[in-house]
Protein backbone atom coordinates (compact mmCIF):
# COMPACT_ATOMS: atom_id res chain seq x y z
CA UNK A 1 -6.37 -17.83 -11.68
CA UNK A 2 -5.67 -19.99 -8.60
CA UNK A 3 -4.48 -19.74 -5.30
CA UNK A 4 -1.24 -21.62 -4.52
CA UNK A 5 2.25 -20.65 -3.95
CA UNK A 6 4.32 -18.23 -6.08
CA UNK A 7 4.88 -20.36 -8.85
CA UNK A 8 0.93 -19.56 -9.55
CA UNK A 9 1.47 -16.12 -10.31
CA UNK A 10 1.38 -15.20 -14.19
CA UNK A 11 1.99 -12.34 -16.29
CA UNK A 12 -0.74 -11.94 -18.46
CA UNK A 13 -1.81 -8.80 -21.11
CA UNK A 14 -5.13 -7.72 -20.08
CA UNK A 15 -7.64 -4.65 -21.49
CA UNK A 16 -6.41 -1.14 -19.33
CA UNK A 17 -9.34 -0.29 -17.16
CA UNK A 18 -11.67 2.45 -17.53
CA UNK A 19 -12.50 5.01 -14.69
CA UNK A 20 -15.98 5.11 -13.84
CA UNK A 21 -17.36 7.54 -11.64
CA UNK A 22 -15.30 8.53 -8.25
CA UNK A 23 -12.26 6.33 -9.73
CA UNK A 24 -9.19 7.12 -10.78
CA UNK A 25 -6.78 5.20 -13.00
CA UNK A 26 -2.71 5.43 -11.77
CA UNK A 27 0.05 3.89 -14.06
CA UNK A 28 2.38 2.32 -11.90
CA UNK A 29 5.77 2.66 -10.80
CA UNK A 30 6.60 1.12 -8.23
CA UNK A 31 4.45 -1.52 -6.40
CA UNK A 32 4.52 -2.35 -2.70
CA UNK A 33 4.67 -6.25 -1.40
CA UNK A 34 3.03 -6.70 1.64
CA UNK A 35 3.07 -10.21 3.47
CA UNK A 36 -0.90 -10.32 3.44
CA UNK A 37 -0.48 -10.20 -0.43
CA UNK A 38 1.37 -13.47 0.25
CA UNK A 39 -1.29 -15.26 2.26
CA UNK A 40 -4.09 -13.91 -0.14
CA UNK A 41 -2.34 -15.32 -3.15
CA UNK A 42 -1.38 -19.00 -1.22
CA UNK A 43 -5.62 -18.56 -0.13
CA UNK A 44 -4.82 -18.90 3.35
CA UNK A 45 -6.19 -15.51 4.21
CA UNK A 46 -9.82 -14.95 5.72
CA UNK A 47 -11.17 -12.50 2.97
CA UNK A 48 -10.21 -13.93 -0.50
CA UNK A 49 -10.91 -12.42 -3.82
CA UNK A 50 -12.83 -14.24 -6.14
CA UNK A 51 -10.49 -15.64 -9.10
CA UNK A 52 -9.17 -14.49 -11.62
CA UNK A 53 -7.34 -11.53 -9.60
CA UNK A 54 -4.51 -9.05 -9.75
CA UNK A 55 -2.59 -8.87 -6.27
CA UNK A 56 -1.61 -5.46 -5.00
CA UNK A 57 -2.90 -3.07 -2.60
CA UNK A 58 0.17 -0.27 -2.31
CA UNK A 59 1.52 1.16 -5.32
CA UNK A 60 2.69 4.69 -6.77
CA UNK A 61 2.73 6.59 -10.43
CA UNK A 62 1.17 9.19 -12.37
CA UNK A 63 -2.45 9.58 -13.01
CA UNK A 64 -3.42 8.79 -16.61
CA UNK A 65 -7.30 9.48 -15.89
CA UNK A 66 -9.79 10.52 -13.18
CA UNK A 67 -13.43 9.41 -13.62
CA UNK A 68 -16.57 11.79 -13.37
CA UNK A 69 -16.77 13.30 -9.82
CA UNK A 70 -13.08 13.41 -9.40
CA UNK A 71 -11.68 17.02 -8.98
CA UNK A 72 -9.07 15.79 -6.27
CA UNK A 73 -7.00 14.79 -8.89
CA UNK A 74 -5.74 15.16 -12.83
CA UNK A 75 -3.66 13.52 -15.44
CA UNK A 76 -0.59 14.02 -15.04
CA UNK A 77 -0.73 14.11 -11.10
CA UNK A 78 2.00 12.09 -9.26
CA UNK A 79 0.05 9.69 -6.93
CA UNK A 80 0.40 6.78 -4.16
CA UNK A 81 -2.44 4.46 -3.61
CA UNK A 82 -3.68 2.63 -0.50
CA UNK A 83 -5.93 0.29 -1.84
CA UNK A 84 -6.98 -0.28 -5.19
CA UNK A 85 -10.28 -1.78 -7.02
CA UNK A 86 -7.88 -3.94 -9.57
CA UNK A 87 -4.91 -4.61 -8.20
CA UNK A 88 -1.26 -2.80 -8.21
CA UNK A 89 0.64 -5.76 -8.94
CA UNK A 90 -0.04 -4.52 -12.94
CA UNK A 91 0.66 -1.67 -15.58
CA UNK A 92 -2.59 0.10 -14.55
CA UNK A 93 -4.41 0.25 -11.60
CA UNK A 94 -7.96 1.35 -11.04
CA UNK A 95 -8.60 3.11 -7.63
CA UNK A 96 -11.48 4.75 -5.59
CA UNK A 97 -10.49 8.18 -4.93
CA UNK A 98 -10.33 7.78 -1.83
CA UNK A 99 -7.55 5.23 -2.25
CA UNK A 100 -5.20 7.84 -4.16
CA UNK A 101 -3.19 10.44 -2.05
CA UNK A 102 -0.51 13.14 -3.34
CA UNK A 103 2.88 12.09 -3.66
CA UNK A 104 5.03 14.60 -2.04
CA UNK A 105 7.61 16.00 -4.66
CA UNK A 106 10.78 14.50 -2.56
CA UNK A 107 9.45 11.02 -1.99
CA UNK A 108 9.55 8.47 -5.10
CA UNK A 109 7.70 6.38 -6.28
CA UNK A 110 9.49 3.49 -4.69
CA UNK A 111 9.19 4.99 -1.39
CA UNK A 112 5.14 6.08 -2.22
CA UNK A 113 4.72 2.69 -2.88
CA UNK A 114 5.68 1.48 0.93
CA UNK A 115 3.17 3.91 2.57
CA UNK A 116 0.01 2.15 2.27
CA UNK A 117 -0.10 -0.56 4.16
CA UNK A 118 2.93 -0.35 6.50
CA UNK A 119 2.45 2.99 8.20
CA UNK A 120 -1.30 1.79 8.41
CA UNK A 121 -0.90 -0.99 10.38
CA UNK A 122 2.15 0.58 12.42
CA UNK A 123 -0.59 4.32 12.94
CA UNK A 124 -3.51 1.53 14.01
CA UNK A 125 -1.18 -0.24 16.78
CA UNK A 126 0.87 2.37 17.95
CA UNK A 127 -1.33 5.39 17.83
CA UNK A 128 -4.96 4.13 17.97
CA UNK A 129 -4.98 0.35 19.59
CA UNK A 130 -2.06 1.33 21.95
CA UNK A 131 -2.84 5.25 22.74
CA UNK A 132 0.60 5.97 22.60
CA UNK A 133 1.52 9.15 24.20
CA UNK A 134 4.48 11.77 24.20
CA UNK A 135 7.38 10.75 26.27
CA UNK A 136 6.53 7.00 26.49
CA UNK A 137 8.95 4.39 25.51
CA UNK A 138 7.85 1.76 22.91
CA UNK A 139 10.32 -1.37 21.83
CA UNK A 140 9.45 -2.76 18.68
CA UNK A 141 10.01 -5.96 17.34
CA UNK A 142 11.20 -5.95 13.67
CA UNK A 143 11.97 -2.51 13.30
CA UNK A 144 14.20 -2.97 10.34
CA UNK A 145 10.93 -4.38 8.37
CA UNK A 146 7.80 -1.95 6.29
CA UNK A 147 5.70 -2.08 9.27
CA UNK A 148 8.76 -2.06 12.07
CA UNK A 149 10.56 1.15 10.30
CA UNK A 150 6.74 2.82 10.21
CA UNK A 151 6.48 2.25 13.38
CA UNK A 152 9.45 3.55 14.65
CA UNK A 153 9.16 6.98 12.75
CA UNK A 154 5.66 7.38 13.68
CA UNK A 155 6.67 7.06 17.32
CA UNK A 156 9.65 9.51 16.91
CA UNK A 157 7.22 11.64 15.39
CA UNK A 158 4.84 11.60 18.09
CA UNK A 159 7.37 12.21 20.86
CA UNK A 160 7.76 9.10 22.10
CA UNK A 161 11.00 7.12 23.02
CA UNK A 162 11.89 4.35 20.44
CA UNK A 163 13.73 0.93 20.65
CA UNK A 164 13.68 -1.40 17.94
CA UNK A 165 14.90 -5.28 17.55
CA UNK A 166 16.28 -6.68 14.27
CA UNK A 167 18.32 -9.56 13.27
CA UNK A 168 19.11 -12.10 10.55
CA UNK A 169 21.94 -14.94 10.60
């Protein structure tokens, strides 16, 4: 209901979304904390919702119902989402279909829910903003974090020659 720092947050019962048309609504399992979820919620962020809001962009469960249109997906359906109409940081999320991918039998939930946003921001530096080719070497800073440990497997994967950094006290 206000932007400020984590002491803001609130746990609230709320009415469980309906699908409309081209949605899909996931019950969640496992919900994935990004650091831009931070800034969002302490408003310091350049796009801000409009309040009240329910943080949460990455998440993963099982599809309770698909909206008209939707033939991707059906009840029952184990799901991750990258991106979400509502919010993942809740029971229910409501998603555009095109925010809801197939969870892969041997990946849970937990793990579904760190796909989103990590190995997007690791693909769009690495592979697209850098051009990253086969054979290179890339050192990345922070490879122990989400976007780091992305980043490193999706350079692996490509062929490339990986280095990573990490440290605490």
């Amino acid at each position: 209901k206000e932007f400020g720092g984590p002491e803001v947050l609130q746990l609230e019962e709320v009415p469980t979304p309906q699908p409309g048309p081209g949605e899909v609504l996931v019950r969640i399992y496992a919900t994935g904390i990004n650091p831009v979820e931070t800034y969002i919620r302490a408003g310091k962020y350049a796009r801000l919702p409009e309040l009240p809001y329910t943080p949460g962009n990455d998440g993963a469960g099982v599809v309770r119902q698909a909206g008209a249109n939707v033939t991707e997906f059906k009840a029952g359906d184990h799901v991750y989402t990258a991106g979400s109409v509502t919010g993942t940081y809740a029971e229910f999320a409501l998603c555009k279909k095109e925010q809801v991918h197939p969870l892969p039998a041997n990946v849970s939930f937990a793990q579904g829910a760190a796909i989103g946003t990590p190995y997007a921001t690791a693909y769009r530096g690495l592979l697209q903003r850098a051009d990253a080719k086969p054979r290179e070497t890339v050192l990345v800073h922070g490879a122990s974090g989400g976007v780091g440990t992305a980043a490193v497997q999706l350079a692996r994967a490509r062929g490339l020659r990986a280095f990573g950094t990490a440290g605490s006290d």
